[in-house]
N, C-alpha and C. Protein backbone atom coordinates (compact mmCIF):
# COMPACT_ATOMS: atom_id res chain seq x y z
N UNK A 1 12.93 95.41 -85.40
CA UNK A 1 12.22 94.92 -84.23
C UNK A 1 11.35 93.74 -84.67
N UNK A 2 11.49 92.71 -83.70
CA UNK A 2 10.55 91.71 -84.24
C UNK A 2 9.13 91.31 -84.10
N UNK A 3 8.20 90.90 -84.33
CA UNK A 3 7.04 90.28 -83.76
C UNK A 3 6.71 90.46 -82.41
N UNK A 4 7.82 89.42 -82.03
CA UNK A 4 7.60 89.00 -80.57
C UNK A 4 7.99 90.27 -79.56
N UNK A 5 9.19 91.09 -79.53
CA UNK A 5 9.14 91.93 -78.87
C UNK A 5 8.33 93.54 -79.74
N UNK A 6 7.84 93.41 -80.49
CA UNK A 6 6.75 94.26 -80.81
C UNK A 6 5.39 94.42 -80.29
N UNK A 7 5.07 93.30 -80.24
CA UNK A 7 3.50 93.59 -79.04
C UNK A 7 3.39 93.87 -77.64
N UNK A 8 4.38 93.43 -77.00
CA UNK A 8 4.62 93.59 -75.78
C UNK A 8 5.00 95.43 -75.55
N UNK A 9 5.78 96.21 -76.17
CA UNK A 9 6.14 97.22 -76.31
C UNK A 9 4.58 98.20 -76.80
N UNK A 10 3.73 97.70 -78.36
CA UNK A 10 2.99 98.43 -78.43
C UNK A 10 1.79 98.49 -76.66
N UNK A 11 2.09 97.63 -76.64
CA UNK A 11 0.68 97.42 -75.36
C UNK A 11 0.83 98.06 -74.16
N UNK A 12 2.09 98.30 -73.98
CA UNK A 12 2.83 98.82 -72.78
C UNK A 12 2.55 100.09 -73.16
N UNK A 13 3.13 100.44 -74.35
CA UNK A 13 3.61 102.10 -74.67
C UNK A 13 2.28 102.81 -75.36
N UNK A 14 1.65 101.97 -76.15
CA UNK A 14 0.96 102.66 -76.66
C UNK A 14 -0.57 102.54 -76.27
N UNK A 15 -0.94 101.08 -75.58
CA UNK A 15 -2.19 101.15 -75.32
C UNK A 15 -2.21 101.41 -73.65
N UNK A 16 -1.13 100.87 -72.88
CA UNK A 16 -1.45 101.31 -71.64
C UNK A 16 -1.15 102.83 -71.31
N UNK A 17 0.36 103.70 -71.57
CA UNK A 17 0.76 104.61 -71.20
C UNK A 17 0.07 105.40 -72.32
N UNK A 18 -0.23 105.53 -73.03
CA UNK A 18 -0.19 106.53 -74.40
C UNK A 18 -1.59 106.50 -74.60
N UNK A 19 -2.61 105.39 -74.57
CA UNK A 19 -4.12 105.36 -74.27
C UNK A 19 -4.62 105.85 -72.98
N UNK A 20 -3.80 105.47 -71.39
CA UNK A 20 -3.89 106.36 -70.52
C UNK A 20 -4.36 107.47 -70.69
N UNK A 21 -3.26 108.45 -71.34
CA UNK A 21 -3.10 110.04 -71.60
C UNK A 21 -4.14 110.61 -72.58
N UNK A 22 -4.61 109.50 -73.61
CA UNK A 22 -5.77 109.43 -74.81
C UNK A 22 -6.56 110.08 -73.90
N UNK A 23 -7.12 109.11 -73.24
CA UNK A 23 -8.29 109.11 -71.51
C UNK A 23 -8.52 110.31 -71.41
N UNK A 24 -7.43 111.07 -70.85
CA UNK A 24 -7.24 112.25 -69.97
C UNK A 24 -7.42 113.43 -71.12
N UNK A 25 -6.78 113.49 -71.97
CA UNK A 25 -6.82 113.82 -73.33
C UNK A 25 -8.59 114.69 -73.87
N UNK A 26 -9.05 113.19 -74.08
CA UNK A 26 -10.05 113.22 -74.46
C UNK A 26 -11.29 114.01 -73.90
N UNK A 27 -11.12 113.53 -71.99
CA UNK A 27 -11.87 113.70 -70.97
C UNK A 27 -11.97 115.52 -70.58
N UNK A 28 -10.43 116.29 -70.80
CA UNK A 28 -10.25 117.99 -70.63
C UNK A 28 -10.48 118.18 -72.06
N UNK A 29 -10.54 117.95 -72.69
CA UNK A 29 -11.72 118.51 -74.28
C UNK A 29 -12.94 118.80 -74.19
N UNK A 30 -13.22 117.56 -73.50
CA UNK A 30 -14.81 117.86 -73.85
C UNK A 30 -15.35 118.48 -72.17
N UNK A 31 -14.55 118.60 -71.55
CA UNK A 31 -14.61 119.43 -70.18
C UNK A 31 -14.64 120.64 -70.56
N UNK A 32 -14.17 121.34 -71.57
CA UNK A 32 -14.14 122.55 -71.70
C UNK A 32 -15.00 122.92 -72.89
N UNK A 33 -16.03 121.63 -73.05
CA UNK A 33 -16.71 122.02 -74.44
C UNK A 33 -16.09 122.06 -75.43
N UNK A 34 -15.16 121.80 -75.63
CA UNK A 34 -14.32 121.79 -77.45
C UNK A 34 -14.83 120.87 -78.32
N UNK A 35 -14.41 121.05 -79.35
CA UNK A 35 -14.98 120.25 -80.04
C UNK A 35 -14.22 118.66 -80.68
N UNK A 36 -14.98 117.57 -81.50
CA UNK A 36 -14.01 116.56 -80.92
C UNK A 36 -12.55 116.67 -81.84
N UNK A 37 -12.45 117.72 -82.97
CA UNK A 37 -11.57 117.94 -84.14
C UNK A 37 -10.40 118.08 -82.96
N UNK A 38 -10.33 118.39 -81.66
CA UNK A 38 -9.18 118.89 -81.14
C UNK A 38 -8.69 117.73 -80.91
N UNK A 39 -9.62 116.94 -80.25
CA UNK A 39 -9.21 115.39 -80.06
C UNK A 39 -8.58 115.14 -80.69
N UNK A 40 -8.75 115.08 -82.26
CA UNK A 40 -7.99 114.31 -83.13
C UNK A 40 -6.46 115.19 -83.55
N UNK A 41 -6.94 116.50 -83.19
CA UNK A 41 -5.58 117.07 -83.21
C UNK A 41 -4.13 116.61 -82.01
N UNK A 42 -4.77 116.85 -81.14
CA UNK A 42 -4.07 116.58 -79.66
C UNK A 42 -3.20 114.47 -79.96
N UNK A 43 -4.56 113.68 -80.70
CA UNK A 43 -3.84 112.45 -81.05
C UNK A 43 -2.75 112.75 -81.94
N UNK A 44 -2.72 113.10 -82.75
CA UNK A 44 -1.36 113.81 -83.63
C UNK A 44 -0.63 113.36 -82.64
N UNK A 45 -0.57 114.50 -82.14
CA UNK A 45 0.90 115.19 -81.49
C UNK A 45 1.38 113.98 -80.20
N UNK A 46 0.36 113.49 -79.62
CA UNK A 46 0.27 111.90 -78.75
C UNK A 46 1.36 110.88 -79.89
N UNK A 47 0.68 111.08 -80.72
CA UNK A 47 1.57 110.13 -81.55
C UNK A 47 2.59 110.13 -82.32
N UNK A 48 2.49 111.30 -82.33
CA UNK A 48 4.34 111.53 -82.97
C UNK A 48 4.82 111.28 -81.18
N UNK A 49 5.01 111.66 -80.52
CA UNK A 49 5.69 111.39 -79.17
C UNK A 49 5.60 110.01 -78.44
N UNK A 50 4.42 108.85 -78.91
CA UNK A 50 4.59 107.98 -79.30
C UNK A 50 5.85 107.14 -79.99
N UNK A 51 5.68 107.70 -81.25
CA UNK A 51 6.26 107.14 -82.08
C UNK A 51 7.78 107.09 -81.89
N UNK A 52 7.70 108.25 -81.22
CA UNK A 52 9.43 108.65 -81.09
C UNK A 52 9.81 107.96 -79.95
N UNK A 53 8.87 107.78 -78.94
CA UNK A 53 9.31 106.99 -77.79
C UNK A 53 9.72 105.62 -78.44
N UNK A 54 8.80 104.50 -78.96
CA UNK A 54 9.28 103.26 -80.05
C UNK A 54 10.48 103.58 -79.98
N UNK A 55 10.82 104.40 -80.85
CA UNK A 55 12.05 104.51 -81.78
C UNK A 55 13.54 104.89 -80.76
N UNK A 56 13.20 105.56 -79.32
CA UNK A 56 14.14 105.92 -79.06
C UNK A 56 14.60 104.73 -78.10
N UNK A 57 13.71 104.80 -77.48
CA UNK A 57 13.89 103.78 -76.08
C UNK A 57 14.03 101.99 -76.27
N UNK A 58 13.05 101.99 -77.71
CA UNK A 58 12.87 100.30 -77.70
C UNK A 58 13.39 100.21 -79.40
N UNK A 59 14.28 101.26 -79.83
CA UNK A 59 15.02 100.45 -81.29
C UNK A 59 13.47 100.40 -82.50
N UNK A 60 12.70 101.18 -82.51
CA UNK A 60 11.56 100.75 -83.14
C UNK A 60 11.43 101.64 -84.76
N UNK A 61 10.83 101.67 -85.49
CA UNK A 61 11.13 102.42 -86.72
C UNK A 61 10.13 103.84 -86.19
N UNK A 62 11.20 104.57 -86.80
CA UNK A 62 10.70 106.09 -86.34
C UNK A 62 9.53 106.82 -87.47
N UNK A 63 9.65 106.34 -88.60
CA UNK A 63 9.11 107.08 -89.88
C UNK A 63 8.04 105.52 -90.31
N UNK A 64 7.95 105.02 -89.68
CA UNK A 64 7.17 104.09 -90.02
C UNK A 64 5.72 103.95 -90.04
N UNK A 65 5.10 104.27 -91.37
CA UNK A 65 3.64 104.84 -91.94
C UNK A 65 2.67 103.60 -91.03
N UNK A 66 2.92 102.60 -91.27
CA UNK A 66 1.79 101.40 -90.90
C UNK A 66 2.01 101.75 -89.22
N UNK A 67 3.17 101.85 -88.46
CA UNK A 67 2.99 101.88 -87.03
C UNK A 67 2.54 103.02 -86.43
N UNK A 68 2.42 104.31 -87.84
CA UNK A 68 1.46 105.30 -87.53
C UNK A 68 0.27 105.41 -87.13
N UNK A 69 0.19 105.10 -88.53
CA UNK A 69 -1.09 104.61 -88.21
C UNK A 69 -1.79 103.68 -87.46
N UNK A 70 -1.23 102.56 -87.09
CA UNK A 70 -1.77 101.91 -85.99
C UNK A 70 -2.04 102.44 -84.53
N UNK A 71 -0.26 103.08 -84.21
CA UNK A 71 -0.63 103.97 -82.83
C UNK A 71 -1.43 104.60 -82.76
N UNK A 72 -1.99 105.98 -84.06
CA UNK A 72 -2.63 106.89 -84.38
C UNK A 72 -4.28 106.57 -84.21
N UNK A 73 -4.40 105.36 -84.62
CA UNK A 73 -5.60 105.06 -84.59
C UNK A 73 -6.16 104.54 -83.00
N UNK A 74 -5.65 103.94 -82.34
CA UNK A 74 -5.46 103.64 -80.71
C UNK A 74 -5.66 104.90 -80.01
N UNK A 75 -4.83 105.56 -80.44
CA UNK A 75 -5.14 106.54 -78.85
C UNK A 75 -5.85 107.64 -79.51
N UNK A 76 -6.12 107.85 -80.71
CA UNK A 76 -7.21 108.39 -81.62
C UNK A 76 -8.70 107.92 -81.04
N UNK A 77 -8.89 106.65 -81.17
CA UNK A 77 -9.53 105.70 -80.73
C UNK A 77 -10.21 105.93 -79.52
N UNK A 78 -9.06 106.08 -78.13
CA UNK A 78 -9.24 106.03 -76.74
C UNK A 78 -9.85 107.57 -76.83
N UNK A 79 -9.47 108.39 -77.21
CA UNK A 79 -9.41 110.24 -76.60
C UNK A 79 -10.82 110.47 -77.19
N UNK A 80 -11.28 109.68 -78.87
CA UNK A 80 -12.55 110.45 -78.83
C UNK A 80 -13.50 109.80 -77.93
N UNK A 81 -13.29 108.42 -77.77
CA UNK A 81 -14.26 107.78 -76.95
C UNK A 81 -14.70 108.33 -75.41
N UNK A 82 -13.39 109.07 -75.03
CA UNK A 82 -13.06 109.41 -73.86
C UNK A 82 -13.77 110.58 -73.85
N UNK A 83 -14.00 111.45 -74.87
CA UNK A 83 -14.30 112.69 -75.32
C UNK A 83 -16.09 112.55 -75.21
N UNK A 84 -16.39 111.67 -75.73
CA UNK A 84 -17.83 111.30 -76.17
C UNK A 84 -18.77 111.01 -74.73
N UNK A 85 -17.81 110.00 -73.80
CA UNK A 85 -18.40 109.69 -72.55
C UNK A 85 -18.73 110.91 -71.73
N UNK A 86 -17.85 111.98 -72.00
CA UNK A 86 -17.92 113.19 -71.16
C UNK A 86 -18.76 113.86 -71.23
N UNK A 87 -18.72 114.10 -72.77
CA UNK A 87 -19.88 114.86 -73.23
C UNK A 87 -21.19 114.41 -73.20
N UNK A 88 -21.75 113.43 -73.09
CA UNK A 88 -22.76 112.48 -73.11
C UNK A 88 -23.60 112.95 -71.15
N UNK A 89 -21.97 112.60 -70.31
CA UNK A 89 -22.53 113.05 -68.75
C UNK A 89 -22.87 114.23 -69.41
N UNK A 90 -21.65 115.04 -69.54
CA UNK A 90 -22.19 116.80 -68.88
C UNK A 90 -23.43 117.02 -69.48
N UNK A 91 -24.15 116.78 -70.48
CA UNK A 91 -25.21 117.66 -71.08
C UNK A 91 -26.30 116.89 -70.41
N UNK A 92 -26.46 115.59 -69.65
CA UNK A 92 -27.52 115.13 -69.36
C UNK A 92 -27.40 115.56 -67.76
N UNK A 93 -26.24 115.95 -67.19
CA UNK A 93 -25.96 116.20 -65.88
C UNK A 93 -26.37 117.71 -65.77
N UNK A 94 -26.00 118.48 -66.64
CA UNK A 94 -25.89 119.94 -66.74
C UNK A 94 -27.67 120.50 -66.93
N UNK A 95 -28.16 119.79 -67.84
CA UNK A 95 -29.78 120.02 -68.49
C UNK A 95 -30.40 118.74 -68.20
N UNK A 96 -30.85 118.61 -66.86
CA UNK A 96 -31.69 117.46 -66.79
C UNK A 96 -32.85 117.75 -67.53
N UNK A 97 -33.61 118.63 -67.04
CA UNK A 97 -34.97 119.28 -67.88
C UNK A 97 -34.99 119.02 -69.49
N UNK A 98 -33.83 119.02 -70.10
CA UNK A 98 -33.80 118.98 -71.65
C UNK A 98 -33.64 117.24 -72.04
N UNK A 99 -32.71 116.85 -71.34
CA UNK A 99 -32.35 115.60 -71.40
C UNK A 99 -32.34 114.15 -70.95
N UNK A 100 -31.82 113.43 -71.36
CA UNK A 100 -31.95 111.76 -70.63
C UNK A 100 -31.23 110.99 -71.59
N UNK A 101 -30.13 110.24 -70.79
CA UNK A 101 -29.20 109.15 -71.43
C UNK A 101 -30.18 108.11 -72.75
N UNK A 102 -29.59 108.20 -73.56
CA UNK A 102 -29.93 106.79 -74.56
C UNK A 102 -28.96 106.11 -74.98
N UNK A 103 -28.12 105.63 -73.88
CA UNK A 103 -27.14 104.75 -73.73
C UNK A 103 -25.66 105.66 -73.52
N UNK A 104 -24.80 104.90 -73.41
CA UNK A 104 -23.48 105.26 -72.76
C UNK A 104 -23.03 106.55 -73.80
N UNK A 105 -23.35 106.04 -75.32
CA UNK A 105 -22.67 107.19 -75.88
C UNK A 105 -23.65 108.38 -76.75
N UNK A 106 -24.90 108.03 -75.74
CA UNK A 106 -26.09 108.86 -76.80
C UNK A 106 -26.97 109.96 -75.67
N UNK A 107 -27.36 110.91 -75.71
CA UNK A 107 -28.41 111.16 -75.33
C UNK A 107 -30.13 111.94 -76.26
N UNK A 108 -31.59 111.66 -75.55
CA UNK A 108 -32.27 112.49 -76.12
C UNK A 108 -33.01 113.52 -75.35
N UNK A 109 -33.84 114.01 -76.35
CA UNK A 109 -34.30 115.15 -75.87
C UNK A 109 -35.81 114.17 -75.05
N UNK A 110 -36.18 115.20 -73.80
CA UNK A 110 -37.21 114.30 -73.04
C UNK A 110 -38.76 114.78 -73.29
């Protein structure tokens, strides 16, 4: 696969459709209070199904360590972030009395 039809494919597959699902991913984790290790588990398995999509649909290398890791790190990327925003609402939404935002991905005690 070359360059040129390589970015177009990762952006499609992996940052729009596959970061999508990161989103959603990320967002029922920390909905249920888990912790963010699942996140990174759940990216795994995002990305081997990823990866295999590349490989099946668009001719892409299937065992290929660097595009692992690149996908891996993307929707790795998206799910904890996604994970973090959630958690950040619920505990300041859930315990106003205890809490108050210190920015998008922080909160403190009041």
């Amino acid at each position: 696969m070359s360059l040129l039809t390589d970015w177009p494919v990762f952006l499609g597959l992996t940052v729009c459709l596959f970061g999508g699902g990161a989103w959603l991913m990320g967002a029922a984790v920390a909905g249920t209070w888990r912790s963010y290790w699942q996140v990174i588990g759940y990216g795994v398995v995002l990305t081997l199904f990823d990866r295999f999509l590349h490989w099946g649909l668009f001719d892409g290398a299937l065992l290929s360590p660097s595009g692992f890791l690149r996908d891996g790190a993307v929707i790795m990327a998206v799910g904890l972030l996604s994970w973090r925003l959630r958690q950040v609402a619920r505990m300041v939404r859930q315990y106003p009395w205890l809490y108050e935002k210190a920015g998008p991905l922080s909160w403190r005690a009041r």
